[in-house]
C-alpha atoms as a PDB file:
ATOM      1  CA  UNK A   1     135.167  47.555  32.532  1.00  0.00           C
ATOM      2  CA  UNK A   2     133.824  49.987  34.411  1.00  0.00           C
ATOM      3  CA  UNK A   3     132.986  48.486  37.025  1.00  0.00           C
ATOM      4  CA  UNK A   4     136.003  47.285  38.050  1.00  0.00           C
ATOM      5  CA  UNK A   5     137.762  50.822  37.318  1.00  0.00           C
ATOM      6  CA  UNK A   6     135.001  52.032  39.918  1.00  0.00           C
ATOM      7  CA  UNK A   7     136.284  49.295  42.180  1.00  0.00           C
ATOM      8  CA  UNK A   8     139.602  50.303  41.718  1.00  0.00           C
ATOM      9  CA  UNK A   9     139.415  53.980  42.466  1.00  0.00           C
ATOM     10  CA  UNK A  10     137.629  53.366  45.568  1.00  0.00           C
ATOM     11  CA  UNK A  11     140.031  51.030  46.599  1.00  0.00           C
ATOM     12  CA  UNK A  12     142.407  53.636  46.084  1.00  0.00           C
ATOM     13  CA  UNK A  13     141.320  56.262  48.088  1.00  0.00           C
ATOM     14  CA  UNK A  14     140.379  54.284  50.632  1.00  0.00           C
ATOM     15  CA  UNK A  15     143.583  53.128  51.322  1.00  0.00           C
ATOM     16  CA  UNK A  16     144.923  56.433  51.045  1.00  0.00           C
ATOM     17  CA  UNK A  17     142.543  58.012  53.875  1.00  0.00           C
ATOM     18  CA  UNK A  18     143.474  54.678  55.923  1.00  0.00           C
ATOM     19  CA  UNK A  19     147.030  55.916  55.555  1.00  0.00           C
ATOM     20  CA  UNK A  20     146.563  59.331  55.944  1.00  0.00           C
ATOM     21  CA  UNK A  21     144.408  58.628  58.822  1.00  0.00           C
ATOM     22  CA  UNK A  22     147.539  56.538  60.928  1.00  0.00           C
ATOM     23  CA  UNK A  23     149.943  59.010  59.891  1.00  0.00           C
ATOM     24  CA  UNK A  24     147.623  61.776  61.511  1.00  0.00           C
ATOM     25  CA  UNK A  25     147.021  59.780  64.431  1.00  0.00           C
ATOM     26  CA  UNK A  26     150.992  59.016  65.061  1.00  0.00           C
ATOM     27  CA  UNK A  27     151.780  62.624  64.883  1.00  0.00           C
ATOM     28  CA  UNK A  28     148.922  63.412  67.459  1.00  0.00           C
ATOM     29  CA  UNK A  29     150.107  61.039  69.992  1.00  0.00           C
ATOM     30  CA  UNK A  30     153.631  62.236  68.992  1.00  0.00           C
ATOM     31  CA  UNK A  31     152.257  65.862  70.048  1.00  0.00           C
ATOM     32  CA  UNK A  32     150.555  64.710  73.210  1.00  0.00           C
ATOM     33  CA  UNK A  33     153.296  63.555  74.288  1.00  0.00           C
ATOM     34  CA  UNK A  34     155.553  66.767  73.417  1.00  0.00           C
ATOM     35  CA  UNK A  35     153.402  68.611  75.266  1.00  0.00           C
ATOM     36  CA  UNK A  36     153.434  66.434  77.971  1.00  0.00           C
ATOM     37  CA  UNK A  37     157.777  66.869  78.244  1.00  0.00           C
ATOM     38  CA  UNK A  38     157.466  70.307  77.983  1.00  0.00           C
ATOM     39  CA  UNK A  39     155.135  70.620  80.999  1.00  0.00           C
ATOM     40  CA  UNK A  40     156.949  68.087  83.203  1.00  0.00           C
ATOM     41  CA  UNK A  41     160.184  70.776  81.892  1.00  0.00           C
ATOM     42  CA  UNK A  42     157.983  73.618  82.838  1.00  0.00           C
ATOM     43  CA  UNK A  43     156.952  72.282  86.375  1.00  0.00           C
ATOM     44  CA  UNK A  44     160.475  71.336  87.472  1.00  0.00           C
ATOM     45  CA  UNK A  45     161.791  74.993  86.319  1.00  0.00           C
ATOM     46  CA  UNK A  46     159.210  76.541  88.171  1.00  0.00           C
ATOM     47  CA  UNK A  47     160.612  74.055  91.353  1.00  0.00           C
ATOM     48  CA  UNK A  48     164.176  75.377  90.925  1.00  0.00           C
ATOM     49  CA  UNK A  49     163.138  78.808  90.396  1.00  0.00           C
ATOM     50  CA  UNK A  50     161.274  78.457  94.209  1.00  0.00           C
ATOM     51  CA  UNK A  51     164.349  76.807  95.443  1.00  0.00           C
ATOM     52  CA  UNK A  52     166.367  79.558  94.241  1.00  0.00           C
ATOM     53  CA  UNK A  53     164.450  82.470  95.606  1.00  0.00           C
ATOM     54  CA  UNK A  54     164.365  80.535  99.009  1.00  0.00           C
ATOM     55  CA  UNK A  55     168.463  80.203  99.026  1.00  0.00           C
ATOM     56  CA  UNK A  56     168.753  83.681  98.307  1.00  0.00           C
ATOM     57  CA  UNK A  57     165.913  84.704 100.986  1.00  0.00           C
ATOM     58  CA  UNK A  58     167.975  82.584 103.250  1.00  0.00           C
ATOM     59  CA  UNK A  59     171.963  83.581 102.453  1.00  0.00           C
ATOM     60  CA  UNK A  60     174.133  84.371 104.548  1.00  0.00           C
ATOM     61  CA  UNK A  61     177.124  86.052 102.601  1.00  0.00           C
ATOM     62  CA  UNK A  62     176.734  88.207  99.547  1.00  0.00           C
ATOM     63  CA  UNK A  63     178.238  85.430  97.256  1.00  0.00           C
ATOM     64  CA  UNK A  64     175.036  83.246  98.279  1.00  0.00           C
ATOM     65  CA  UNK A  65     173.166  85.797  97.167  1.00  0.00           C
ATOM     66  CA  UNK A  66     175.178  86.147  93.793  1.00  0.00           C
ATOM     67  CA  UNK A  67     175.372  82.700  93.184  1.00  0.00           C
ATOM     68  CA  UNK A  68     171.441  82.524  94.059  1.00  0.00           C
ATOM     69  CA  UNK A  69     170.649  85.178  91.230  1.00  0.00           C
ATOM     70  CA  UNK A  70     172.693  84.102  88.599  1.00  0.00           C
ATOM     71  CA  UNK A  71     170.812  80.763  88.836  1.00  0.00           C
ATOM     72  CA  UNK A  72     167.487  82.486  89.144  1.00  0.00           C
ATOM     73  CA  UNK A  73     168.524  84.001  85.740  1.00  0.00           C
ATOM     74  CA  UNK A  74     169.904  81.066  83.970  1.00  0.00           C
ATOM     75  CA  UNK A  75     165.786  79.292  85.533  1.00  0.00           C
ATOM     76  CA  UNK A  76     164.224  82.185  84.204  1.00  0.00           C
ATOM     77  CA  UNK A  77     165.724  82.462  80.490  1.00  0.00           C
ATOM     78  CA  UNK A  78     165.166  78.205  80.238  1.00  0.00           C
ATOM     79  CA  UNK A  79     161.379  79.475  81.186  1.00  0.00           C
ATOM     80  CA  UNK A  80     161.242  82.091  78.545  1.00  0.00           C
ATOM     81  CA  UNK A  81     161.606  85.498  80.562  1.00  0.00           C
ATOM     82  CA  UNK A  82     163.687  88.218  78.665  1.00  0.00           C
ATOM     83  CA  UNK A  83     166.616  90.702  80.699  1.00  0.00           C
ATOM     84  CA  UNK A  84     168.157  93.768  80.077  1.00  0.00           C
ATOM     85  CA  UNK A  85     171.022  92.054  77.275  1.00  0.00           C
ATOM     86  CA  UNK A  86     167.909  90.947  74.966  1.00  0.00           C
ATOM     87  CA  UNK A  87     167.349  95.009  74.780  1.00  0.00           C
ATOM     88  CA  UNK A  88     170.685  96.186  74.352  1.00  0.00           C
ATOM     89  CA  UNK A  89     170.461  97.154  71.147  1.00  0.00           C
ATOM     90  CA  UNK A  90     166.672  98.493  70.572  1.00  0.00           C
ATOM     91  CA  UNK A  91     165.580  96.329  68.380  1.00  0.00           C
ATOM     92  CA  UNK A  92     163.427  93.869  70.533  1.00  0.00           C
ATOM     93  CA  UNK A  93     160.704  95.431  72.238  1.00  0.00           C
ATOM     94  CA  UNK A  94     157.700  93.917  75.165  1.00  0.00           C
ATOM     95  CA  UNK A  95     154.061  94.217  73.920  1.00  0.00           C
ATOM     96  CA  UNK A  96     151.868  94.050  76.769  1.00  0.00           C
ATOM     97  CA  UNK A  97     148.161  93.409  76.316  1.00  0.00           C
ATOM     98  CA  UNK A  98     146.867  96.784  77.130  1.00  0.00           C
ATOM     99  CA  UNK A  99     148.521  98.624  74.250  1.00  0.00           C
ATOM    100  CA  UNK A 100     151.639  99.506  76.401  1.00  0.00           C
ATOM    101  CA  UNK A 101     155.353  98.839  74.884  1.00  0.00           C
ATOM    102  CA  UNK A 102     158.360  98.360  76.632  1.00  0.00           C
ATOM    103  CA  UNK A 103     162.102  99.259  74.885  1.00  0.00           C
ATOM    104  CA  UNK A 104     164.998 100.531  74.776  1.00  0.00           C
ATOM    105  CA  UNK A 105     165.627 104.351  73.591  1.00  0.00           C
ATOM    106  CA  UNK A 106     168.557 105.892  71.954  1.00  0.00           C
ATOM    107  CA  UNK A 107     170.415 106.587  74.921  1.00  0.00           C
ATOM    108  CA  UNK A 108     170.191 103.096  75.910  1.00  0.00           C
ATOM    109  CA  UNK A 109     167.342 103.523  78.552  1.00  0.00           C
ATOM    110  CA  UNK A 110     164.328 101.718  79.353  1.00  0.00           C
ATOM    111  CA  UNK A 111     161.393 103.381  77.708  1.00  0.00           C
ATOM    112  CA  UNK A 112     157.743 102.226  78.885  1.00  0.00           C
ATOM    113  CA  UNK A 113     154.979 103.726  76.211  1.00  0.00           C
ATOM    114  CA  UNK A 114     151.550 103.310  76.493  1.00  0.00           C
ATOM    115  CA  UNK A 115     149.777 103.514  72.641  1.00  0.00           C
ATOM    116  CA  UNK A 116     146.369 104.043  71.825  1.00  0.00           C
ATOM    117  CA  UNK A 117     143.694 106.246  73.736  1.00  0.00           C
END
């Protein structure tokens, strides 16, 4: 009786690492290729962006250059850069690597603080 009890409880957990296993492997593959959309995304941003500082290098009339920087804008918040609305009201602030901060101070101005020694 024990025996096959041993049998069965092997079984067991081998067929739950087999499943456990495939699921892991699906979501890995489902990751790779995440990352892989978000790069392609990425790349082609980076393309319009280009574009866009060429148009308005290039313009002619001031509403070129207009409609050249409000694209440049909408290109840079899909690529994750922050502008002066995201600091209106003081509560988000840039942390740059070497201890410096960058927000907004009570009178609504742009404040650049360097912490530490």
């Amino acid at each position: 009786m024990k025996e096959e009890k041993f049998k069965k409880i092997v079984i067991g957990v081998t067929a739950a690492a087999v499943i456990l296993l495939a699921i892991l492997l699906v979501f890995m593959i489902y990751q790779l290729i995440a990352i892989s959309v978000r790069n392609n995304r990425i790349a082609e941003l980076e393309e319009q962006y280009a574009y866009w500082e060429q148009y308005i290098a290039e313009a002619e009339t001031d509403v070129q250059k207009y409609e050249g920087y409000a694209w440049l804008e909408i290109i840079a918040r899909k690529l994750g850069m922050w502008g002066y609305d995201d600091f209106i009201n003081g509560d988000a602030a840039v942390f740059f690597g070497d201890g410096a901060v960058l927000k907004v101070s009570d009178s609504g101005e742009f404040v650049y603080e360097i912490c530490g020694d």
